[in-house]
N, C-alpha and C. Protein backbone atom coordinates (compact mmCIF):
# COMPACT_ATOMS: atom_id res chain seq x y z
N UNK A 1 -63.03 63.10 37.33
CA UNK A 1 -64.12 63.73 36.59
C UNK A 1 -64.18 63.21 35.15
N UNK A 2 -63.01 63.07 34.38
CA UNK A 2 -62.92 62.68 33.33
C UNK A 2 -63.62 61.03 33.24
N UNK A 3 -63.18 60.16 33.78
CA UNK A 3 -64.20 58.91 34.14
C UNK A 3 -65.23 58.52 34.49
N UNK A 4 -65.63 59.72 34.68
CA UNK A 4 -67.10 60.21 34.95
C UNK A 4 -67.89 59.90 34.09
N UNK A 5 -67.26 61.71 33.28
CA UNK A 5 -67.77 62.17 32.25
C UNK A 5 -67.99 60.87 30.82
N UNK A 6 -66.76 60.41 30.75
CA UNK A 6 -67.41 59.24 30.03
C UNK A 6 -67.76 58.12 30.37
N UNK A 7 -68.31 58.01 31.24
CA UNK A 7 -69.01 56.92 32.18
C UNK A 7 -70.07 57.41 31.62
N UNK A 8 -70.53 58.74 31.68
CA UNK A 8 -72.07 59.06 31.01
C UNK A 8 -72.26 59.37 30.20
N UNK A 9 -71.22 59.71 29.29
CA UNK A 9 -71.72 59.22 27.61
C UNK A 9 -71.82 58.36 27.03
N UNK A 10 -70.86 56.94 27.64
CA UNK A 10 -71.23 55.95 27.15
C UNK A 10 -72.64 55.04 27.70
N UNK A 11 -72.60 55.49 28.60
CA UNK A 11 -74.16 55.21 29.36
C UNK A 11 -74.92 55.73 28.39
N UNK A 12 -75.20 56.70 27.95
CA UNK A 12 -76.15 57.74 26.88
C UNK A 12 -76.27 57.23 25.35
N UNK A 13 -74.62 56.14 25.24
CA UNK A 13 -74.90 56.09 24.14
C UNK A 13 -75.55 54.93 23.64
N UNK A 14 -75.14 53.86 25.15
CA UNK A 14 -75.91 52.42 24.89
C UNK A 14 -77.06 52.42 25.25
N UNK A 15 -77.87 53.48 26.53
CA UNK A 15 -79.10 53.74 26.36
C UNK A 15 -80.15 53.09 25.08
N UNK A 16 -81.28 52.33 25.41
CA UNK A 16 -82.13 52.58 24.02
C UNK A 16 -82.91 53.75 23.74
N UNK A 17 -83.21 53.77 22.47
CA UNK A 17 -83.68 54.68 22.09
C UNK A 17 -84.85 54.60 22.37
N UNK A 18 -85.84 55.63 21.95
CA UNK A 18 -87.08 55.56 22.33
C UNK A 18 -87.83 55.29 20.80
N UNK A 19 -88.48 54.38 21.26
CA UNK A 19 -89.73 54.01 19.61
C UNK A 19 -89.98 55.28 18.99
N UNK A 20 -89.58 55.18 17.98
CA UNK A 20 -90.55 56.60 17.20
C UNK A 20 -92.35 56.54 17.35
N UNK A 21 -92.67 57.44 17.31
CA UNK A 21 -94.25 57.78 17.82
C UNK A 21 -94.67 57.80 16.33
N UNK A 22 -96.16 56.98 16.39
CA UNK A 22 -96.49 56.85 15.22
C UNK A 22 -97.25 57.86 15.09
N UNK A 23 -97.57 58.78 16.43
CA UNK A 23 -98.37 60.21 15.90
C UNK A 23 -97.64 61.43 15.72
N UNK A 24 -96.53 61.49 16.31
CA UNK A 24 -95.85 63.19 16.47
C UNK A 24 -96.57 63.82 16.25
N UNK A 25 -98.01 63.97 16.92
CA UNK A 25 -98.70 65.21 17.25
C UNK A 25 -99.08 65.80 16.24
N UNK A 26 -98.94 65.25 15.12
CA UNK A 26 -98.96 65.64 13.13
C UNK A 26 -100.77 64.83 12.83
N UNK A 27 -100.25 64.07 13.32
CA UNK A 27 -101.20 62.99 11.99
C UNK A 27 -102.26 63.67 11.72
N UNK A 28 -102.98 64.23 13.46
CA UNK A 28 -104.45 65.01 12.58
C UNK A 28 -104.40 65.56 11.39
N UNK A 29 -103.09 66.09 11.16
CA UNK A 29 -102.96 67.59 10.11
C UNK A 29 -102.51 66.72 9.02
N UNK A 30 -102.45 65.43 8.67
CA UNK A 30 -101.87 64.70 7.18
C UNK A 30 -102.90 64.50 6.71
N UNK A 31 -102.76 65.03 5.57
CA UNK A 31 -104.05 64.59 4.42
C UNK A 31 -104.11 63.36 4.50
N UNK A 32 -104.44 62.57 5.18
CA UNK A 32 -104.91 60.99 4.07
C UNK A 32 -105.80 61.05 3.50
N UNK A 33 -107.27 61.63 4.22
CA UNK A 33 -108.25 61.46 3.40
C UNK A 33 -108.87 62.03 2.05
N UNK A 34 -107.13 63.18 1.61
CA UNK A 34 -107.49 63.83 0.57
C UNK A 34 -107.42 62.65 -0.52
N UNK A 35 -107.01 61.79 -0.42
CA UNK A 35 -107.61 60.45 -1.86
C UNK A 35 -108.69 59.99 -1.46
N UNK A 36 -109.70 59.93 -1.01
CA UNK A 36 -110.64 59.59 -0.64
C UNK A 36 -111.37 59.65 -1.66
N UNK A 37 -111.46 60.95 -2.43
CA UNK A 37 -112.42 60.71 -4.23
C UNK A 37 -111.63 59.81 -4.85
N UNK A 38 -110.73 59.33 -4.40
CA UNK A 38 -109.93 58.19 -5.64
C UNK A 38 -110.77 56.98 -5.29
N UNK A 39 -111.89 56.66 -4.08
CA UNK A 39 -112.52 55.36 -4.30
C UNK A 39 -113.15 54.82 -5.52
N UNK A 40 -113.61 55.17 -6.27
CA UNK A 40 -114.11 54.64 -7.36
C UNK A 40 -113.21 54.64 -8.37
N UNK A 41 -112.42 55.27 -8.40
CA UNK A 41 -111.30 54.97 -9.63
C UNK A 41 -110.29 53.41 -8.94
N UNK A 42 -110.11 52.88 -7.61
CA UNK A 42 -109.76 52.25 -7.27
C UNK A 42 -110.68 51.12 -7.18
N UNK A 43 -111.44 51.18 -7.28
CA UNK A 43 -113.26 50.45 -7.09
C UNK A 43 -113.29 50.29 -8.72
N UNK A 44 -112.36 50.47 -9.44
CA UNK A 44 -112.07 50.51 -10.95
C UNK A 44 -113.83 50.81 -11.47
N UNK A 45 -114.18 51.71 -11.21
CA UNK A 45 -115.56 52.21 -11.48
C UNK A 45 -115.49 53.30 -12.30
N UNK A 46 -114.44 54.13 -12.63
CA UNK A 46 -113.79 54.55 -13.53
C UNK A 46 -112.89 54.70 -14.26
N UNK A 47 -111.97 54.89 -15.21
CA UNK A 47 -111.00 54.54 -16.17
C UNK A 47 -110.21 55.30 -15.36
N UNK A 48 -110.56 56.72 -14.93
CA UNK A 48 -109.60 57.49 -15.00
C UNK A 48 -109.68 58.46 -13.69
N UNK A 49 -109.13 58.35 -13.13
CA UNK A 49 -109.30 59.22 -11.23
C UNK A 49 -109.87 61.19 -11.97
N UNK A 50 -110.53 61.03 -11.29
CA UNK A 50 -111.01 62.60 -10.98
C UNK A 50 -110.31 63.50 -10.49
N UNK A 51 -110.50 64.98 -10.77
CA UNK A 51 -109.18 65.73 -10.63
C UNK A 51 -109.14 66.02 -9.11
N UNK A 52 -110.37 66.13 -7.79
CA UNK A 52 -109.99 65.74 -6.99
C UNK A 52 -109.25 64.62 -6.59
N UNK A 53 -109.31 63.48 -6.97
CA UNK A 53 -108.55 62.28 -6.68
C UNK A 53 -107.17 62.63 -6.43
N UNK A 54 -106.55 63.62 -7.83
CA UNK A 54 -105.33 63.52 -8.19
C UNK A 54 -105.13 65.01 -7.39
N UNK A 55 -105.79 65.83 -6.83
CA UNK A 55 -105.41 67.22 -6.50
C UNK A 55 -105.37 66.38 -4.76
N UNK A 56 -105.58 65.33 -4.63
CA UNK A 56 -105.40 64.65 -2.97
C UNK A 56 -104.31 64.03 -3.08
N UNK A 57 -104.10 62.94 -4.11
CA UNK A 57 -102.49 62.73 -4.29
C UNK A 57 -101.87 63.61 -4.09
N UNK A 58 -101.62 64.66 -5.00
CA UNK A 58 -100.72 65.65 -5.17
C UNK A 58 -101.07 66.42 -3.27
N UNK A 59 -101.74 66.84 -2.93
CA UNK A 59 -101.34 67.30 -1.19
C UNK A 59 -100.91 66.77 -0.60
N UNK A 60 -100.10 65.38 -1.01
CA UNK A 60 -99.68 64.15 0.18
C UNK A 60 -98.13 65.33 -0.20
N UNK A 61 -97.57 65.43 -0.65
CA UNK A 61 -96.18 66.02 -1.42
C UNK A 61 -95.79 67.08 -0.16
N UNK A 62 -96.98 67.58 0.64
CA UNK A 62 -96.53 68.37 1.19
C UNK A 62 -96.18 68.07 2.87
N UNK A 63 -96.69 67.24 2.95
CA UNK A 63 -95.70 66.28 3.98
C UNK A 63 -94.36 65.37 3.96
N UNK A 64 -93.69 64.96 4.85
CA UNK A 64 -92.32 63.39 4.18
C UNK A 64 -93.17 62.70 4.22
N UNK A 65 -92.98 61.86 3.15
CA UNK A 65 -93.74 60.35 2.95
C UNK A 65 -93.37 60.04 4.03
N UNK A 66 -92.29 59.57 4.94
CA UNK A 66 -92.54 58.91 5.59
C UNK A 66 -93.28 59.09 7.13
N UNK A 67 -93.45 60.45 7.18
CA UNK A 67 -95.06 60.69 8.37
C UNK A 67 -96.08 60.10 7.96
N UNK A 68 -96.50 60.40 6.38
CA UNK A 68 -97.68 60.37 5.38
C UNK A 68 -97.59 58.48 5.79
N UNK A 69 -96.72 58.05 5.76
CA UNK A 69 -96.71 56.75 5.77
C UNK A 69 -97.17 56.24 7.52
N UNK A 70 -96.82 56.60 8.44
CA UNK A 70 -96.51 56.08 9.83
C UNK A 70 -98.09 56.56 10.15
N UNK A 71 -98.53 57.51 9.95
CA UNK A 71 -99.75 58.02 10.30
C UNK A 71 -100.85 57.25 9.17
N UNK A 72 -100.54 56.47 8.21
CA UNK A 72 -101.58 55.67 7.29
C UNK A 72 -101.70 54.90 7.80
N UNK A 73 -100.39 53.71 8.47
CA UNK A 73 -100.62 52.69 8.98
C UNK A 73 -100.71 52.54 10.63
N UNK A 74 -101.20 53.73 11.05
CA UNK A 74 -101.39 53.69 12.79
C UNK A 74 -102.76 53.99 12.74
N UNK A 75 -103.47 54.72 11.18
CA UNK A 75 -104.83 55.30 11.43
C UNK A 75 -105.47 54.75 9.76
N UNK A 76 -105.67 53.25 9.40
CA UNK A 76 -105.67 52.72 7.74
C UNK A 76 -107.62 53.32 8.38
N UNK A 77 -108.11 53.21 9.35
CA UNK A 77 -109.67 53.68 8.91
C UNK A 77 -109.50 55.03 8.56
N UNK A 78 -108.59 55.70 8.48
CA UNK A 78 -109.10 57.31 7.86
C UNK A 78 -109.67 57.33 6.45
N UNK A 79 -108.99 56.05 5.61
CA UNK A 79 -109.79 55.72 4.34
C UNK A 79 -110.32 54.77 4.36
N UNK A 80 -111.18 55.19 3.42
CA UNK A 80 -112.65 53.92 3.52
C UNK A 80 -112.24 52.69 2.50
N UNK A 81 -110.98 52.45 1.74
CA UNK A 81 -110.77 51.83 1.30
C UNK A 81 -109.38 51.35 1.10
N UNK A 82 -109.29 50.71 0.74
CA UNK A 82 -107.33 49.71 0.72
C UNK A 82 -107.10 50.33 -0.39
N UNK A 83 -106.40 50.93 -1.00
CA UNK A 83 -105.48 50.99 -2.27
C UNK A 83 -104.76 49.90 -2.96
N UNK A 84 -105.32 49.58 -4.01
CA UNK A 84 -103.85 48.08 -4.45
C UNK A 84 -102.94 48.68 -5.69
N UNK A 85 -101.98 47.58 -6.34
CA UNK A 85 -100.92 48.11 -6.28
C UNK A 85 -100.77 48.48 -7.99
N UNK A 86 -101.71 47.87 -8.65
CA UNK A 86 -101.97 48.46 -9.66
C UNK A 86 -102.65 49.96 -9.65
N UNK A 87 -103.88 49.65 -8.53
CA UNK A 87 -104.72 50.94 -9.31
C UNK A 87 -103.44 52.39 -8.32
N UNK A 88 -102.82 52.11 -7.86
CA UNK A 88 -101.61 53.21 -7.45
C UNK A 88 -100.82 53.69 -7.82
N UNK A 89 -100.37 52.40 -9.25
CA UNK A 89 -99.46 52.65 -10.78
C UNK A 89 -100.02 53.38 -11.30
N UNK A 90 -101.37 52.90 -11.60
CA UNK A 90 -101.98 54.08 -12.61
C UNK A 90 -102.61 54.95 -12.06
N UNK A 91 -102.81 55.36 -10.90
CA UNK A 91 -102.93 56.78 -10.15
C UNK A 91 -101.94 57.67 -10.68
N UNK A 92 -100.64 57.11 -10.00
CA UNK A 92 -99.53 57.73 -10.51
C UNK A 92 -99.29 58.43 -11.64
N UNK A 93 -99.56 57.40 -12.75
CA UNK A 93 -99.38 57.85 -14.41
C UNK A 93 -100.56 58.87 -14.77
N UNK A 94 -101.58 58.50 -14.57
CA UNK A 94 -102.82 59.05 -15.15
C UNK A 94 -102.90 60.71 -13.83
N UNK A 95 -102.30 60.71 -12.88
CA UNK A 95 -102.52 62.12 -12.56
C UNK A 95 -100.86 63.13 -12.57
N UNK A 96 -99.86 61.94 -13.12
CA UNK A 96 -98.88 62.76 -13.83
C UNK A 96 -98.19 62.97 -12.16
N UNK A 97 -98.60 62.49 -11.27
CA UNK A 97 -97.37 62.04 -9.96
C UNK A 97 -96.08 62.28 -10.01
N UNK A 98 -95.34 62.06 -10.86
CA UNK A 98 -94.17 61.61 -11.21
C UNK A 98 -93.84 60.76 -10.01
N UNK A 99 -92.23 60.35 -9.82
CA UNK A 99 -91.49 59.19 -9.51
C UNK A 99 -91.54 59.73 -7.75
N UNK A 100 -92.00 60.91 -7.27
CA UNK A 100 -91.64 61.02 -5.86
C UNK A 100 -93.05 60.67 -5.48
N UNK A 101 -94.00 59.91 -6.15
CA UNK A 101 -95.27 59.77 -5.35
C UNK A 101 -94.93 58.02 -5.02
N UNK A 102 -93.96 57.68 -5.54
CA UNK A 102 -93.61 55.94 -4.93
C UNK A 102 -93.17 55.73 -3.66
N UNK A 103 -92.56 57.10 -3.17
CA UNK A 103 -92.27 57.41 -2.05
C UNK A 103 -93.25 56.89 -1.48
N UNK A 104 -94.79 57.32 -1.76
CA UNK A 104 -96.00 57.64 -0.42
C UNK A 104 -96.68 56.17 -1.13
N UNK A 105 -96.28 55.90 -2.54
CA UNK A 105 -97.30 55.01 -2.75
C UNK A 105 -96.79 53.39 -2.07
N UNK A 106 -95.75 53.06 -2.19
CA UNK A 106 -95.24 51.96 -1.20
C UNK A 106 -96.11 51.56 0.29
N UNK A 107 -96.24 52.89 0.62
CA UNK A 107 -96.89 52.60 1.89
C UNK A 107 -97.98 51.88 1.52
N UNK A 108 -98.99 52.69 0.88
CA UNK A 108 -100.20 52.60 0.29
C UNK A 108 -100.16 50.72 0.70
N UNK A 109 -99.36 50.22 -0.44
CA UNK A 109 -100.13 48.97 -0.87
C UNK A 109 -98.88 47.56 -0.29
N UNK A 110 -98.55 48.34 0.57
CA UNK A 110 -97.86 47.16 1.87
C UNK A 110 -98.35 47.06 3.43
């Protein structure tokens, strides 16, 4: 029994794993499209993002970046536009982000 028994854990352990799912049944419910008023501040059509812009940044916080991330790049048409990697710096600064929005912004502009 004992030769068994680890006959099938080591079976279990060299098993592969299974791909992580780029939806876990979440994505509907991730804001992406709460930056969506950030198009024109990214469209550098304004100096300075609108406080929706920055009140859609700031709802990404309430997910892990890294769903916020897996669900951007399995579903990039939920926004109507690419983010680059400047206007994401100064998203950041100008809506006062601090350092845990690099988390979500990495995704953004890779």
């Amino acid at each position: 029994c004992f030769v068994i028994s680890c006959f099938i854990v080591m079976t279990m352990a060299l098993a592969p794993a299974e791909p992580p799912s780029t939806d876990f049944g979440v994505c509907p419910k991730i804001p992406i499209e709460n930056i969506e008023p950030c198009k024109t501040f990214f469209a550098k059509k304004t100096h300075t993002p609108c406080k929706e812009c920055c009140d859609g940044a700031k709802s990404w916080f309430g997910a892990p970046s890294d769903v916020v991330c897996k669900c951007y790049k399995a579903y990039p048409q939920r926004l109507s536009f690419k983010p680059n990697k400047l206007g994401v710096y100064r998203l950041q600064k100008l809506c006062k982000l601090g350092p845990k929005f690099n988390e979500y912004a990495a995704c953004l502009i890779n």
